[in-house]
C-alpha atoms as a PDB file:
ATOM      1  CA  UNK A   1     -17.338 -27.628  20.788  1.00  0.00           C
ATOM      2  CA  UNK A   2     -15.977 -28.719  24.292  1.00  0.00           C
ATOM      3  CA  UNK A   3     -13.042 -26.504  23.897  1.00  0.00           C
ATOM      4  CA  UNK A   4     -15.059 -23.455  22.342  1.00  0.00           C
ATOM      5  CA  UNK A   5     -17.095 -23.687  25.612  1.00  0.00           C
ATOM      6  CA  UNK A   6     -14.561 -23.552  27.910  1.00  0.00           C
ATOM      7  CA  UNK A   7     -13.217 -19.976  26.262  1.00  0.00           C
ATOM      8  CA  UNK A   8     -16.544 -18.961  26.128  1.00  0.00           C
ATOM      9  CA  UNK A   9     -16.842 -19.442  29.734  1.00  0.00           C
ATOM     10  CA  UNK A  10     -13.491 -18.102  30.904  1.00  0.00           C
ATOM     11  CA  UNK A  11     -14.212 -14.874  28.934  1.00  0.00           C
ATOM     12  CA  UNK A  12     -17.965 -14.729  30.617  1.00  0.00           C
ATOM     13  CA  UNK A  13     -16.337 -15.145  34.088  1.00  0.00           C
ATOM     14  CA  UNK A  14     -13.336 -12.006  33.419  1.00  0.00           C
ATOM     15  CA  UNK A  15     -16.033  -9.759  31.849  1.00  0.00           C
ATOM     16  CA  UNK A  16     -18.874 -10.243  34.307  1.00  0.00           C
ATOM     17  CA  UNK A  17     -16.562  -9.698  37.361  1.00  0.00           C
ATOM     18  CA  UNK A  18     -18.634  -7.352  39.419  1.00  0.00           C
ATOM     19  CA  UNK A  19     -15.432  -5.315  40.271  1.00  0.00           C
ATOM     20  CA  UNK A  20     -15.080  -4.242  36.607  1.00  0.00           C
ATOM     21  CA  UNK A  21     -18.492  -4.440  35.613  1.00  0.00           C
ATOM     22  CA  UNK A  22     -19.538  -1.340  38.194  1.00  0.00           C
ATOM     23  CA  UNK A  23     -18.434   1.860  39.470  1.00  0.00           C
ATOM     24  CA  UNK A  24     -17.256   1.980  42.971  1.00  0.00           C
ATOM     25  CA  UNK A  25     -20.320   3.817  44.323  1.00  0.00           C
ATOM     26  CA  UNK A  26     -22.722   2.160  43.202  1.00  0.00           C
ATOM     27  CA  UNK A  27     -21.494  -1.360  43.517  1.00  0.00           C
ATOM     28  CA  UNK A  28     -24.181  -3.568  45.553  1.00  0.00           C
ATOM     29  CA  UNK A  29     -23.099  -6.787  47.018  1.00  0.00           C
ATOM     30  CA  UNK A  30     -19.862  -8.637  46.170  1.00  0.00           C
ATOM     31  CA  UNK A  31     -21.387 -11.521  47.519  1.00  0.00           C
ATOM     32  CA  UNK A  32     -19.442 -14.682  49.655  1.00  0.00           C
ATOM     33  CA  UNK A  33     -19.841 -18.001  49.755  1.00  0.00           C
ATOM     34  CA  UNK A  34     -18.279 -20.911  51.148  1.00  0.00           C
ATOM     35  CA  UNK A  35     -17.309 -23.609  49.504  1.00  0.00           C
ATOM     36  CA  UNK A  36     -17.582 -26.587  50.659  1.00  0.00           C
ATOM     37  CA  UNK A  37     -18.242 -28.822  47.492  1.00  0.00           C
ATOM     38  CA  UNK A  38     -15.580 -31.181  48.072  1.00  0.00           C
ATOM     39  CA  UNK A  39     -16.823 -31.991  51.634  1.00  0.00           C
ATOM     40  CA  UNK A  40     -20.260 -32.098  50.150  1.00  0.00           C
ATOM     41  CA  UNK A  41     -22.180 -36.137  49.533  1.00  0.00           C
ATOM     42  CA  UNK A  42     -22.838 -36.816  45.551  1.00  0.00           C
ATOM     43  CA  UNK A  43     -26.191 -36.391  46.734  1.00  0.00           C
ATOM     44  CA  UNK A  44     -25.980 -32.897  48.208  1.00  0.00           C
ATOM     45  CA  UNK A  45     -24.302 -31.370  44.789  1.00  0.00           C
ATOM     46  CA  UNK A  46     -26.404 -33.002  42.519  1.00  0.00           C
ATOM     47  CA  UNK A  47     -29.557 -31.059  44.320  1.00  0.00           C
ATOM     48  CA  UNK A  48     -27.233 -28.140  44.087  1.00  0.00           C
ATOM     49  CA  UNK A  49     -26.713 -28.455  40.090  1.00  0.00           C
ATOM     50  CA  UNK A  50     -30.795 -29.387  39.775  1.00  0.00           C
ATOM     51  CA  UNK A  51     -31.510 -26.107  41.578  1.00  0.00           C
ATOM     52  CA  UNK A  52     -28.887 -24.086  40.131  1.00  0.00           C
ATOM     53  CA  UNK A  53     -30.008 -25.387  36.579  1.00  0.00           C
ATOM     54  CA  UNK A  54     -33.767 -24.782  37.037  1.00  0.00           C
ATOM     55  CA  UNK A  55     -33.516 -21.359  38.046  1.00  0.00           C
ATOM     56  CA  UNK A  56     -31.076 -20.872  34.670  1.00  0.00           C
ATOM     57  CA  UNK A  57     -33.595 -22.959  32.753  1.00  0.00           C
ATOM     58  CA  UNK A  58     -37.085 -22.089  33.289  1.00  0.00           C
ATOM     59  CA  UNK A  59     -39.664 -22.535  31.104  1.00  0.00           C
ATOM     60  CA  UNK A  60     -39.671 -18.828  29.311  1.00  0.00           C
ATOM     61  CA  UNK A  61     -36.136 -19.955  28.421  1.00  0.00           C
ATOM     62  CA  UNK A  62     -35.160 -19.046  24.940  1.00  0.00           C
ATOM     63  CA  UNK A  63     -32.705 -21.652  23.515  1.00  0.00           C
ATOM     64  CA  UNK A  64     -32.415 -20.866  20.080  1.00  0.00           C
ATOM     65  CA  UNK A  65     -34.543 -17.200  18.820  1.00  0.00           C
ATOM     66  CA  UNK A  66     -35.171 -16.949  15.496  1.00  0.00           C
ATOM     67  CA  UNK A  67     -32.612 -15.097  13.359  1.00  0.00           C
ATOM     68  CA  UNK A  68     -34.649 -12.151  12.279  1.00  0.00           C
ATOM     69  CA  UNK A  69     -36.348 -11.693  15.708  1.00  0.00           C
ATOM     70  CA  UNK A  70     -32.308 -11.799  17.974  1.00  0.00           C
ATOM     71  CA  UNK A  71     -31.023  -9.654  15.039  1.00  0.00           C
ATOM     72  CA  UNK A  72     -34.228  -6.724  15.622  1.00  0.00           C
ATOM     73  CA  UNK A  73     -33.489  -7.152  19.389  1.00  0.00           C
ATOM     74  CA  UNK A  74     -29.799  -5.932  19.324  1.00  0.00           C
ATOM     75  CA  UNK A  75     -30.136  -4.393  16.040  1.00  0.00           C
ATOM     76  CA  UNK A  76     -28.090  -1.084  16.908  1.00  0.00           C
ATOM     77  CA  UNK A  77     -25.500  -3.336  17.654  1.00  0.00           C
ATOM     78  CA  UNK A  78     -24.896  -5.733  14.675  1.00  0.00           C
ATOM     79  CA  UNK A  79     -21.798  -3.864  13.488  1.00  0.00           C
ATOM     80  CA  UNK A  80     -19.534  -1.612  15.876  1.00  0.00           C
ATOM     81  CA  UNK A  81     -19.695   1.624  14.547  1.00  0.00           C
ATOM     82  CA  UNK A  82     -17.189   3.150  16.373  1.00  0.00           C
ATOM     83  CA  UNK A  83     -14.985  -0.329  16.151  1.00  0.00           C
ATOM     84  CA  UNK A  84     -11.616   1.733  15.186  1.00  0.00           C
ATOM     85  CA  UNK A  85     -11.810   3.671  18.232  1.00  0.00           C
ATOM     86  CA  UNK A  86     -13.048   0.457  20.287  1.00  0.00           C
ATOM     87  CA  UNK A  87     -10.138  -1.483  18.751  1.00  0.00           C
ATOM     88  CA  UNK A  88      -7.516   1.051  19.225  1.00  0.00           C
ATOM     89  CA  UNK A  89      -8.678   1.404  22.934  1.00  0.00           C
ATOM     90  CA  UNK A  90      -8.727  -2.629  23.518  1.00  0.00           C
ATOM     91  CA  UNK A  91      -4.867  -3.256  21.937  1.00  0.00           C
ATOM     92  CA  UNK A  92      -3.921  -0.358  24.385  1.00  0.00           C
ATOM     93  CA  UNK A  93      -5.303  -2.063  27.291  1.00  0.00           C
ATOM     94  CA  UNK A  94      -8.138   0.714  27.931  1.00  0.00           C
ATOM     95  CA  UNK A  95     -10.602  -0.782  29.879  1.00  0.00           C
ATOM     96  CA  UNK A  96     -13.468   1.754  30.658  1.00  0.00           C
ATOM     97  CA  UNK A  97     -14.378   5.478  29.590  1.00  0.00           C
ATOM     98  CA  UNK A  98     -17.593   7.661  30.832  1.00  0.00           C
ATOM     99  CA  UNK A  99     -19.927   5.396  28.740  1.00  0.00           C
ATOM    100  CA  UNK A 100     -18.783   2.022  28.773  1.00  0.00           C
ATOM    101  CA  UNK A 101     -16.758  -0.675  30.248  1.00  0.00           C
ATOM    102  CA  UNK A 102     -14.463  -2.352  27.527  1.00  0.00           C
ATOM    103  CA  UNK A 103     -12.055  -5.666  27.417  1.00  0.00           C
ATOM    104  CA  UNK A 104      -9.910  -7.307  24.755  1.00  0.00           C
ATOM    105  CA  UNK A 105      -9.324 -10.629  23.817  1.00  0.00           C
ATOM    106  CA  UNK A 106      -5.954 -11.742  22.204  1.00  0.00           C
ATOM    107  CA  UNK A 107      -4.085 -14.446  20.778  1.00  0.00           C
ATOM    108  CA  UNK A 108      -0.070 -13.672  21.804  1.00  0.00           C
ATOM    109  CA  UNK A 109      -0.472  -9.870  21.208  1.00  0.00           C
ATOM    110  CA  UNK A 110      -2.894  -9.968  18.814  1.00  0.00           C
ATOM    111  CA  UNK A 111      -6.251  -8.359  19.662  1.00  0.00           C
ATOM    112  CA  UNK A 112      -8.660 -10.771  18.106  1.00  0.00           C
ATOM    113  CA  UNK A 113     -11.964 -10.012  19.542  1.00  0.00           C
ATOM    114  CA  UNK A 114     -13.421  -7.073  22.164  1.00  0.00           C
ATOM    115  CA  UNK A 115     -16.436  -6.828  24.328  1.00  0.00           C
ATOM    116  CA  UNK A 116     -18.899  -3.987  25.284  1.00  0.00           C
ATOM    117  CA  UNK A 117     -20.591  -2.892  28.250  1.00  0.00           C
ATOM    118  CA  UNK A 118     -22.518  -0.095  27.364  1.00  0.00           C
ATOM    119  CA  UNK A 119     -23.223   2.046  30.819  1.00  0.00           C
ATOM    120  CA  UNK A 120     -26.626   2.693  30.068  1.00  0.00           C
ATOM    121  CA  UNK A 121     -27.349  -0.935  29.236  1.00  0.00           C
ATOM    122  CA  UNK A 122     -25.489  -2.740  31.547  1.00  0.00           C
ATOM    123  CA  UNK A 123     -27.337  -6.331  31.796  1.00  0.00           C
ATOM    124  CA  UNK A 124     -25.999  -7.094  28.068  1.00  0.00           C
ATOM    125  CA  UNK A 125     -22.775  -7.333  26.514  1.00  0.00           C
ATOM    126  CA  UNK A 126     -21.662  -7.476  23.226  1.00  0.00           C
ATOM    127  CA  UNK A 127     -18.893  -9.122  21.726  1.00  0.00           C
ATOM    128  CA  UNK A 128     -17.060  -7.994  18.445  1.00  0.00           C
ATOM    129  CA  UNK A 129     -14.458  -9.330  16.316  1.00  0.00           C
ATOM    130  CA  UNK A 130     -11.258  -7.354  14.910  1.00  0.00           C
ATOM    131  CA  UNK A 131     -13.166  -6.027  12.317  1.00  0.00           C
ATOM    132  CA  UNK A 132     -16.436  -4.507  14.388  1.00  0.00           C
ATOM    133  CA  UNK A 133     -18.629  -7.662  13.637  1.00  0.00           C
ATOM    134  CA  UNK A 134     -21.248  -9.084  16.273  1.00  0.00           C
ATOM    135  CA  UNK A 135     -19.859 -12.482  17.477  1.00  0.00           C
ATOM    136  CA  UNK A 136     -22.032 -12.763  20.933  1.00  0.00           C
ATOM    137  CA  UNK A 137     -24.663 -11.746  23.307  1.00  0.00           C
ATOM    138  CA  UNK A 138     -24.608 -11.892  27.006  1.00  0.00           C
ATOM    139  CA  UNK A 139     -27.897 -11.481  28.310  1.00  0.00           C
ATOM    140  CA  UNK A 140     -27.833 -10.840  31.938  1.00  0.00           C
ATOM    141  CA  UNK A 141     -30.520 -11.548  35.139  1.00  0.00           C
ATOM    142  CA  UNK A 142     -32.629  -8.427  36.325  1.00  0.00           C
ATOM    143  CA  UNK A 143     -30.478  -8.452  39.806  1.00  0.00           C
ATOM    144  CA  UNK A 144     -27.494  -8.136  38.220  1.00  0.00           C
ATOM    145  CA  UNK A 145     -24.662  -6.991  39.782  1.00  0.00           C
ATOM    146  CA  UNK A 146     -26.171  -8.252  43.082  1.00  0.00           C
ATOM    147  CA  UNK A 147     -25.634 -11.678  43.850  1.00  0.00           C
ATOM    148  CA  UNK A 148     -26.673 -14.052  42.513  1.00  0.00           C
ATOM    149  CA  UNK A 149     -27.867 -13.706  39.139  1.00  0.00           C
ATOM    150  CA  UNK A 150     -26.982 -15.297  36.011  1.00  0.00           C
ATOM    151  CA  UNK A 151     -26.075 -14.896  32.320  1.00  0.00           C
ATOM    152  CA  UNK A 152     -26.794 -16.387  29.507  1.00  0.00           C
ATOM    153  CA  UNK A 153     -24.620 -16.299  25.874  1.00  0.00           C
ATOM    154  CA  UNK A 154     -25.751 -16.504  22.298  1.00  0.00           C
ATOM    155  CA  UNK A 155     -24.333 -16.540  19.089  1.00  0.00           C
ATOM    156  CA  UNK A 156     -25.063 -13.817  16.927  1.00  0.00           C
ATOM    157  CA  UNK A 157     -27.720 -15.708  15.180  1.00  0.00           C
ATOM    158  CA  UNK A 158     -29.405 -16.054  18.231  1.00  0.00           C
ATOM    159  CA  UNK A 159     -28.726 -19.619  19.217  1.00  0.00           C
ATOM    160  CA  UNK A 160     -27.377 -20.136  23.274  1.00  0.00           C
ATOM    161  CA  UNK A 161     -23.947 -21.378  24.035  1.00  0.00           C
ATOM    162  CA  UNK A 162     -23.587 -21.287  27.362  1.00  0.00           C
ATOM    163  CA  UNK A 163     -25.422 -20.230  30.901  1.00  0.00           C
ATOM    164  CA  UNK A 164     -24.085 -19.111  34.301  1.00  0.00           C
ATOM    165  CA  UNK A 165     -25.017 -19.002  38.046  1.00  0.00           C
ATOM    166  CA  UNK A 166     -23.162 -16.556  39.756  1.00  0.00           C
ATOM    167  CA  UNK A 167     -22.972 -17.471  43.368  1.00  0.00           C
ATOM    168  CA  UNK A 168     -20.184 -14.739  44.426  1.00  0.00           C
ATOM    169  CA  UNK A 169     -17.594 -13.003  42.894  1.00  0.00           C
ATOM    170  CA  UNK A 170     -15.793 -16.413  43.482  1.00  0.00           C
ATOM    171  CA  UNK A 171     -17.964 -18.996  43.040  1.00  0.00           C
ATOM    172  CA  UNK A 172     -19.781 -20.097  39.248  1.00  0.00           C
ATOM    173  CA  UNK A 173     -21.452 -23.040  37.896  1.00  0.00           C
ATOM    174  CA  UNK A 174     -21.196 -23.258  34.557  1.00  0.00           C
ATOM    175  CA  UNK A 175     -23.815 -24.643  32.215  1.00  0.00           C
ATOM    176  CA  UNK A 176     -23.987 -25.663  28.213  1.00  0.00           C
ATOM    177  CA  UNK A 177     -27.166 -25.070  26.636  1.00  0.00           C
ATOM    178  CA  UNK A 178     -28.855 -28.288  26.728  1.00  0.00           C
ATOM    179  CA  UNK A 179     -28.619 -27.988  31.299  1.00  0.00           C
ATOM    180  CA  UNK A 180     -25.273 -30.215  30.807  1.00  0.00           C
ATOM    181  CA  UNK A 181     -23.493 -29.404  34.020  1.00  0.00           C
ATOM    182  CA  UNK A 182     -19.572 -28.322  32.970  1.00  0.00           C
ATOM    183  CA  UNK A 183     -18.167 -27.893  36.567  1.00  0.00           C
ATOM    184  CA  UNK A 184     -18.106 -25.167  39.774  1.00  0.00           C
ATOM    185  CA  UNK A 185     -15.508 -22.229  39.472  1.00  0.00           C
ATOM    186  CA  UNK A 186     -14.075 -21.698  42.885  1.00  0.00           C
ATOM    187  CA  UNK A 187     -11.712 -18.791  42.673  1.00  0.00           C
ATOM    188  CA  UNK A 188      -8.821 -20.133  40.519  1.00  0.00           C
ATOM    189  CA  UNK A 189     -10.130 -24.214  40.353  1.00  0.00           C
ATOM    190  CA  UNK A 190     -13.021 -25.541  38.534  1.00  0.00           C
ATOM    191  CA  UNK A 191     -14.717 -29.043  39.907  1.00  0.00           C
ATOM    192  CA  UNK A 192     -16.875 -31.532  38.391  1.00  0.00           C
ATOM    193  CA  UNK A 193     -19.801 -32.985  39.323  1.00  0.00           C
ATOM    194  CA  UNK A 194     -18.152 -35.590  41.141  1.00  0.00           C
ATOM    195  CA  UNK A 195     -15.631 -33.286  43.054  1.00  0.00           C
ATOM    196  CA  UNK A 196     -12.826 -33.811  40.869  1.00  0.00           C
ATOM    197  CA  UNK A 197     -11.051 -30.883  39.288  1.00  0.00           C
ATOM    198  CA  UNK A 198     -11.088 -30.024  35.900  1.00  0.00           C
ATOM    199  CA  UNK A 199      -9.532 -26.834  35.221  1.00  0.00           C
ATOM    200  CA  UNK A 200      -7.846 -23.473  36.396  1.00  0.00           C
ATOM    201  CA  UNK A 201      -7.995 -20.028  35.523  1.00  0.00           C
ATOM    202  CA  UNK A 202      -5.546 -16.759  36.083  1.00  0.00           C
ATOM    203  CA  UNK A 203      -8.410 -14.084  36.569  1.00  0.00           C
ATOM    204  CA  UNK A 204     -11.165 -14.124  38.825  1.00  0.00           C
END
């Protein structure tokens, strides 16, 4: 589970990258933060995560939706339709045409999975498998792509992963489902709760 969450997250962070996720003229704000989490008392980041995690987990939160109600929300997206073309353009490293933003997942040079960002509907993205088949959901914050909003991912049966808080284009703290605080992404490093670090990353 531990290890399923951090890909889930690292894919999340490369997808949602404002610089990708918008055209040049209509990009808002980047955003910038410092960081100075390191420097920071245990006292001072836990209010951080508390805040951080409240705003991700109010009370119209939906943690698990039922089956039959997810499934009618994204229900022109269950299966790719167009998943041969969407494939094709993913193994050739095609990352955007006039109505969406695209980007593949692979294992060695094997594309295994894709993503969606349909143009039109940018505040949710959809995740496929190799064969066209709904994996995941992002659903994104209303002030998305200004800073800072947040995402949150579900499975396909409607049941949350995983939660964001963008702070900046370089700066995340990443959630599971249950408000279990997995660390701070600051530009290539993720840290703990207790300043320690955890992780690293190649795009951000």
């Amino acid at each position: 589970m531990k290890k399923l969450f951090i890909i889930t997250i690292l894919l999340l962070n490369i997808f949602l990258s404002p610089t990708f996720a918008q055209e040049p003229e209509t990009l808002t704000l980047q955003g910038k933060a410092d960081f100075n989490w390191l420097d920071m008392s245990q006292i001072e980041r836990d209010t951080i995560i508390d805040n951080y995690k409240n705003i991700i987990f109010s009370d119209d939160t939906v943690y698990k939706y039922k089956r039959k109600d997810f499934k009618a929300l994204h229900k022109d997206y269950l299966k790719d339709e167009n998943n041969k073309t969407h494939y094709l353009e993913a193994q050739e490293g095609i990352t955007e045409t006039k109505d969406y933003r695209l980007s593949g997942f692979f294992s060695g040079k094997i594309l295994i999975s894709y993503a969606i960002q349909y143009k039109k509907n940018p505040k949710t993205v959809y995740y496929y498998d190799a064969f066209g088949n709904l994996k995941y959901v992002d659903m994104i914050s209303d002030n998305y792509p200004n800073f800072p909003y947040w995402s949150k991912q579900y499975r396909a049966g409607g049941k949350m992963i995983s939660a964001i808080y963008f702070v900046s284009h370089d700066m995340q703290y990443m959630y599971e489902p249950d408000g279990k605080f997995q660390g701070v992404w600051f530009m290539d490093k993720m840290y703990d709760r207790n300043a320690k670090q955890t992780l690293t990353r190649t795009n951000w």
